[in-house]
PDB file of N, CA and C in Angstrom:
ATOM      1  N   UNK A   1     -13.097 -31.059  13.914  1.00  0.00           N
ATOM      2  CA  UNK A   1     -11.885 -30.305  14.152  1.00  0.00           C
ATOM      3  C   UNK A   1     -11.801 -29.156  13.157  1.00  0.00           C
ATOM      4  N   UNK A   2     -11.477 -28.187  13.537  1.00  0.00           N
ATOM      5  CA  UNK A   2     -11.184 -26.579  12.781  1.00  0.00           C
ATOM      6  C   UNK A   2      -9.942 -26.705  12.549  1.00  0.00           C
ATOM      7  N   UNK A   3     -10.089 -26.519  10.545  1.00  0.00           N
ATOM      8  CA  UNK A   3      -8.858 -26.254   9.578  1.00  0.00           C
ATOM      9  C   UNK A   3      -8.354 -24.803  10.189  1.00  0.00           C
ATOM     10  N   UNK A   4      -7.068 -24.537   9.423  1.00  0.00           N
ATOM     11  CA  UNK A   4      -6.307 -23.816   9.605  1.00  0.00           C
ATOM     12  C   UNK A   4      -6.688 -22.390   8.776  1.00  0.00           C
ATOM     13  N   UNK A   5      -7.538 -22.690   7.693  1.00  0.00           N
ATOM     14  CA  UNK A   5      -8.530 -21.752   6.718  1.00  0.00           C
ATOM     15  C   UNK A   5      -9.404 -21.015   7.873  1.00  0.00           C
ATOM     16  N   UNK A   6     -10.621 -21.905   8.425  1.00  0.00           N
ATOM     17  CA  UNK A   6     -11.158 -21.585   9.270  1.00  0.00           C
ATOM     18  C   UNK A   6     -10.852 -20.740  10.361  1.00  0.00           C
ATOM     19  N   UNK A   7      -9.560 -20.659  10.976  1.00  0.00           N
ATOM     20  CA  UNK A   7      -8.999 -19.928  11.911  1.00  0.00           C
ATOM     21  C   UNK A   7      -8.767 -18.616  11.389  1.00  0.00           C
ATOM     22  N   UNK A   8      -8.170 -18.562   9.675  1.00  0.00           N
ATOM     23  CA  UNK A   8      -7.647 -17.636   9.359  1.00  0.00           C
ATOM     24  C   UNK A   8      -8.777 -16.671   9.320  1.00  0.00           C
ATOM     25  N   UNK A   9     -10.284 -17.131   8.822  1.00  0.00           N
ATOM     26  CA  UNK A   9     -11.399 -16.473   8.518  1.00  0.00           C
ATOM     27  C   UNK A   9     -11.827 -16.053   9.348  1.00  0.00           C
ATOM     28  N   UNK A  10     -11.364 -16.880  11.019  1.00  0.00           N
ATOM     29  CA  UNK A  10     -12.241 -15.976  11.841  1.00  0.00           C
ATOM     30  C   UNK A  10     -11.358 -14.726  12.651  1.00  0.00           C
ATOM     31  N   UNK A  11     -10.201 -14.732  12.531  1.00  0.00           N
ATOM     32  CA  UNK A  11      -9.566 -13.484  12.620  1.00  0.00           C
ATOM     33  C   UNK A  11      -9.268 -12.845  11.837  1.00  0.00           C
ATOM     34  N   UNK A  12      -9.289 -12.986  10.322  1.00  0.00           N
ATOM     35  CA  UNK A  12      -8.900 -12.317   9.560  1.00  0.00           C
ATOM     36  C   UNK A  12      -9.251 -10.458   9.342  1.00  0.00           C
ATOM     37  N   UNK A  13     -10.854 -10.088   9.635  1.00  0.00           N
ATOM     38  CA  UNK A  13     -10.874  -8.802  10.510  1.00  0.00           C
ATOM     39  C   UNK A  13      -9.926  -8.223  11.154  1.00  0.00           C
ATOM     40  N   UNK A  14      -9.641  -8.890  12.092  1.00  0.00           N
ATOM     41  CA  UNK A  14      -8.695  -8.257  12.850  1.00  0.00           C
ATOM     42  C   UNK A  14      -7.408  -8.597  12.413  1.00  0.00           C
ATOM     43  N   UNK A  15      -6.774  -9.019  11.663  1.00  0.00           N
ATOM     44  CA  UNK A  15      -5.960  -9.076  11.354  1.00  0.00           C
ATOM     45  C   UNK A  15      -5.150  -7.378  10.603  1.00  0.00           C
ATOM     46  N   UNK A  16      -6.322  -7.858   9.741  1.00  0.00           N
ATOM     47  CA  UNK A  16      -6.642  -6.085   8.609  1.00  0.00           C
ATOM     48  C   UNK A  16      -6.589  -5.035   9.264  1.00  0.00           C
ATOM     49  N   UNK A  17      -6.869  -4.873  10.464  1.00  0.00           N
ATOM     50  CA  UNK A  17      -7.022  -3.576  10.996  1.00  0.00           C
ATOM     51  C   UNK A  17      -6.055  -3.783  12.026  1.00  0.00           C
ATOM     52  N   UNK A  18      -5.372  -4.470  12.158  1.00  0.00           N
ATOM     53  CA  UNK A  18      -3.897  -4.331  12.762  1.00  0.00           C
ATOM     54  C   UNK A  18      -2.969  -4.094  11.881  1.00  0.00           C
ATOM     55  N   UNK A  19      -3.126  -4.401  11.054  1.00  0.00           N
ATOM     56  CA  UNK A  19      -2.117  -4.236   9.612  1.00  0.00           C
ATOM     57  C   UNK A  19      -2.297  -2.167   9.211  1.00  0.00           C
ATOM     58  N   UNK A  20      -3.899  -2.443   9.213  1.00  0.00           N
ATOM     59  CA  UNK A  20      -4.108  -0.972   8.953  1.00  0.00           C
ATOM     60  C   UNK A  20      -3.721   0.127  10.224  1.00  0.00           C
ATOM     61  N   UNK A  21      -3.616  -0.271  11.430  1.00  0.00           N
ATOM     62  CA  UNK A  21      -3.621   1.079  12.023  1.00  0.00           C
ATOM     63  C   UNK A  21      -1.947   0.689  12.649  1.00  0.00           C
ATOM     64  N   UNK A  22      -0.865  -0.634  11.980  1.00  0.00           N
ATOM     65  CA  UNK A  22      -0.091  -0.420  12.562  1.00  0.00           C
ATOM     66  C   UNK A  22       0.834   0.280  11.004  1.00  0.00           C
ATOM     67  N   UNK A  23       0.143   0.303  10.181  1.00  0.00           N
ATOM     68  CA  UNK A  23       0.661   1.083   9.076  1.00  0.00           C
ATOM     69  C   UNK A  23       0.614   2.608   9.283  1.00  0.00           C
ATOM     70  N   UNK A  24      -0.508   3.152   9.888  1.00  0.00           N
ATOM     71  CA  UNK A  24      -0.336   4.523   9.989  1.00  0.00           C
ATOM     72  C   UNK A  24       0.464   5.226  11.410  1.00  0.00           C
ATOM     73  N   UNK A  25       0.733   4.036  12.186  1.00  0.00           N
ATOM     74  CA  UNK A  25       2.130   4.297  13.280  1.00  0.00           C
ATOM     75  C   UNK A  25       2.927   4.525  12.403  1.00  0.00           C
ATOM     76  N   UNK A  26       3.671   3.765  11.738  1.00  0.00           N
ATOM     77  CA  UNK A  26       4.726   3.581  10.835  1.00  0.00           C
ATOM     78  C   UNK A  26       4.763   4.772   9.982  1.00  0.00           C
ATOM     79  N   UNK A  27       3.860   5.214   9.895  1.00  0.00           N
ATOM     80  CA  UNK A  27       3.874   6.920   8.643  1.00  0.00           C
ATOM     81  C   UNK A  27       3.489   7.683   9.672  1.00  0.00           C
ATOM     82  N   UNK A  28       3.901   7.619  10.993  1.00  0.00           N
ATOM     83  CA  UNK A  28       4.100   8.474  11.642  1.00  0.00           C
ATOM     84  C   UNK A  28       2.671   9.897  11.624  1.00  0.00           C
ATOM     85  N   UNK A  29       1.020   8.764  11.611  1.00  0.00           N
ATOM     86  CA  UNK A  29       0.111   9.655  11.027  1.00  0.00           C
ATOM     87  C   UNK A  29      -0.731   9.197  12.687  1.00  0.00           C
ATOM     88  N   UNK A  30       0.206   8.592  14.069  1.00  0.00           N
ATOM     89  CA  UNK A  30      -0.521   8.663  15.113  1.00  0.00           C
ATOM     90  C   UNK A  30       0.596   8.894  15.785  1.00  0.00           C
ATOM     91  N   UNK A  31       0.446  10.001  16.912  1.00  0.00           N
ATOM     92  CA  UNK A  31       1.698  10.107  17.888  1.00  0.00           C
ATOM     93  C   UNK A  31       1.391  10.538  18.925  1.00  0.00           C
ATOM     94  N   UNK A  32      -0.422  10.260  19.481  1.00  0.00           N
ATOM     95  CA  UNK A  32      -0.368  10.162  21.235  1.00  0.00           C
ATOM     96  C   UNK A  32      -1.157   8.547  21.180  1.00  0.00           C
ATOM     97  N   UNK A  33      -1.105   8.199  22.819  1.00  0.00           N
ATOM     98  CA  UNK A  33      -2.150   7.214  22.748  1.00  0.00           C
ATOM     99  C   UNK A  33      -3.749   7.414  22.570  1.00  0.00           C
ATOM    100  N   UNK A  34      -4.043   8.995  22.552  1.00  0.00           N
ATOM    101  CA  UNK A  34      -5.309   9.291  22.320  1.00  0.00           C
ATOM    102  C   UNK A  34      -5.653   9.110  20.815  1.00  0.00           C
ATOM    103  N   UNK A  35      -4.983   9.460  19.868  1.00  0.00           N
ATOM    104  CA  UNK A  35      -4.997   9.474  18.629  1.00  0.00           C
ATOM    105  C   UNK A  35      -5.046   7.735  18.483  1.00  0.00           C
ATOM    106  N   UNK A  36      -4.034   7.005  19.352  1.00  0.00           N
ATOM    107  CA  UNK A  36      -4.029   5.377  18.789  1.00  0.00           C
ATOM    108  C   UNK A  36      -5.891   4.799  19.033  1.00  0.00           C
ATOM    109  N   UNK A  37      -5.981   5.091  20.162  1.00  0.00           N
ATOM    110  CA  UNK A  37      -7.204   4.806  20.787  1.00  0.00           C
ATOM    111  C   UNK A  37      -8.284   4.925  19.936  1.00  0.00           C
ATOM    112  N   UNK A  38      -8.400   6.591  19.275  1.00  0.00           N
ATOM    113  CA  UNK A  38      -9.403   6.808  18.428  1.00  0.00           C
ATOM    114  C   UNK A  38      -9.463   5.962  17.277  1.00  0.00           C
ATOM    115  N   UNK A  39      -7.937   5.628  16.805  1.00  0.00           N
ATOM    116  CA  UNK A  39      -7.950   5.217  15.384  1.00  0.00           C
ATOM    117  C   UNK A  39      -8.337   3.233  15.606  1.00  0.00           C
ATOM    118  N   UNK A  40      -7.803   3.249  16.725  1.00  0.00           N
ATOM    119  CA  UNK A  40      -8.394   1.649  16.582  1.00  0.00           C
ATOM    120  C   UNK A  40      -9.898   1.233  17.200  1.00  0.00           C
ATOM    121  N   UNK A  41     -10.826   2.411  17.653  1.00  0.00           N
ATOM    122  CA  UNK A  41     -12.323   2.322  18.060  1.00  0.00           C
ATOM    123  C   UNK A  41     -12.560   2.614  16.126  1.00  0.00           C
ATOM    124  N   UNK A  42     -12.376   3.259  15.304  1.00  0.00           N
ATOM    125  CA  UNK A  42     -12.741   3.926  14.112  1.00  0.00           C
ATOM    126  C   UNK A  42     -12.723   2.712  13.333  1.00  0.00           C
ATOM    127  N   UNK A  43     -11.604   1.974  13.279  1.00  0.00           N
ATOM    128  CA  UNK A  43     -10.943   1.283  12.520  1.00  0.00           C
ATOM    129  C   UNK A  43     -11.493  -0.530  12.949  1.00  0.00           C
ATOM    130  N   UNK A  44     -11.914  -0.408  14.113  1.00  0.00           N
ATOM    131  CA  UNK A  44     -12.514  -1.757  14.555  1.00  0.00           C
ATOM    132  C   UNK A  44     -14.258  -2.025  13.960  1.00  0.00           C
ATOM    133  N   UNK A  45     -14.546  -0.626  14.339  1.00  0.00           N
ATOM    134  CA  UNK A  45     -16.171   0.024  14.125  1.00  0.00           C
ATOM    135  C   UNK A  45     -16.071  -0.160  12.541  1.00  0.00           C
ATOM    136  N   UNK A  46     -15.289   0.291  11.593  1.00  0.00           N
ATOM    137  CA  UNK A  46     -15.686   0.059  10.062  1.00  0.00           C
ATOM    138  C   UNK A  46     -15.591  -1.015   9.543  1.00  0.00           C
ATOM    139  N   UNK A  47     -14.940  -2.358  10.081  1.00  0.00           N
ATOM    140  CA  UNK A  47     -14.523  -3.648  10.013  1.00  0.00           C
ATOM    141  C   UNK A  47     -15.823  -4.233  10.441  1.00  0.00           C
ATOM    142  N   UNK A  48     -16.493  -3.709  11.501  1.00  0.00           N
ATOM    143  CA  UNK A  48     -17.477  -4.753  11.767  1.00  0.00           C
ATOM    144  C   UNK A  48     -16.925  -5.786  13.308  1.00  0.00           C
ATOM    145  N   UNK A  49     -16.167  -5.420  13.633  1.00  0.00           N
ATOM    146  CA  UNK A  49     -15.521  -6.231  15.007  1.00  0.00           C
ATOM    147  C   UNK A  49     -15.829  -5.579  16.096  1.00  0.00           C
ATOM    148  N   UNK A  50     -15.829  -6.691  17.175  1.00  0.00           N
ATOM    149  CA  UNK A  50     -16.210  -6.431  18.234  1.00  0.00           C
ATOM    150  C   UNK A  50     -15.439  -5.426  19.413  1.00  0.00           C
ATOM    151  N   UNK A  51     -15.764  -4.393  19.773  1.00  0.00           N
ATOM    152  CA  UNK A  51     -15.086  -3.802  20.431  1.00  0.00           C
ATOM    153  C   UNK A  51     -14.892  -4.017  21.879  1.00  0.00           C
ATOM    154  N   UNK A  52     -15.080  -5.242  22.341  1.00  0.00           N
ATOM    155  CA  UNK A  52     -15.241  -5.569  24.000  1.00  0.00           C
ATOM    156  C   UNK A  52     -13.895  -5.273  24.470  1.00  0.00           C
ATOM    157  N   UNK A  53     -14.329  -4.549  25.704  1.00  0.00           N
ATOM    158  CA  UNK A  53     -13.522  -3.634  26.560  1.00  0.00           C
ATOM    159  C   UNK A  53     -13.176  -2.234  26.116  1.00  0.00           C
ATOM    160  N   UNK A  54     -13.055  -1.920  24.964  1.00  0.00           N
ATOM    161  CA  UNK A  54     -12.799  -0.781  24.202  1.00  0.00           C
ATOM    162  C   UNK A  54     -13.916   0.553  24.404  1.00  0.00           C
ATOM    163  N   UNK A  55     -14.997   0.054  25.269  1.00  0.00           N
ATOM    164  CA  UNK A  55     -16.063   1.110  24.744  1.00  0.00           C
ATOM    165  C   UNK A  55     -16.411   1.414  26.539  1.00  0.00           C
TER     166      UNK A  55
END
């Protein structure tokens, strides 16, 4: 059975880069969905995560 550690580790990637690109909504540093789009292909791609469906 998979701890609750374990879960955290395997999303934790993505966690970060939801944190990160919903921080730069918030500073108002994305304001089309083209800009969101780019920043979360950029932002998935430097993390190392999988981009399925995204590409």
């Amino acid at each position: 059975m998979s701890s609750g550690l374990d879960v955290r580790q395997l999303y934790k990637g993505r966690i970060e880069a939801a944190t990160e690109i919903w921080s730069k909504i918030m500073r108002n540093e994305v304001s089309t969905r083209n800009q969101l789009e780019e920043l979360v292909y950029i932002v998935y791609k430097q993390k190392g995560i999988e981009l399925q469906g995204l590409e």
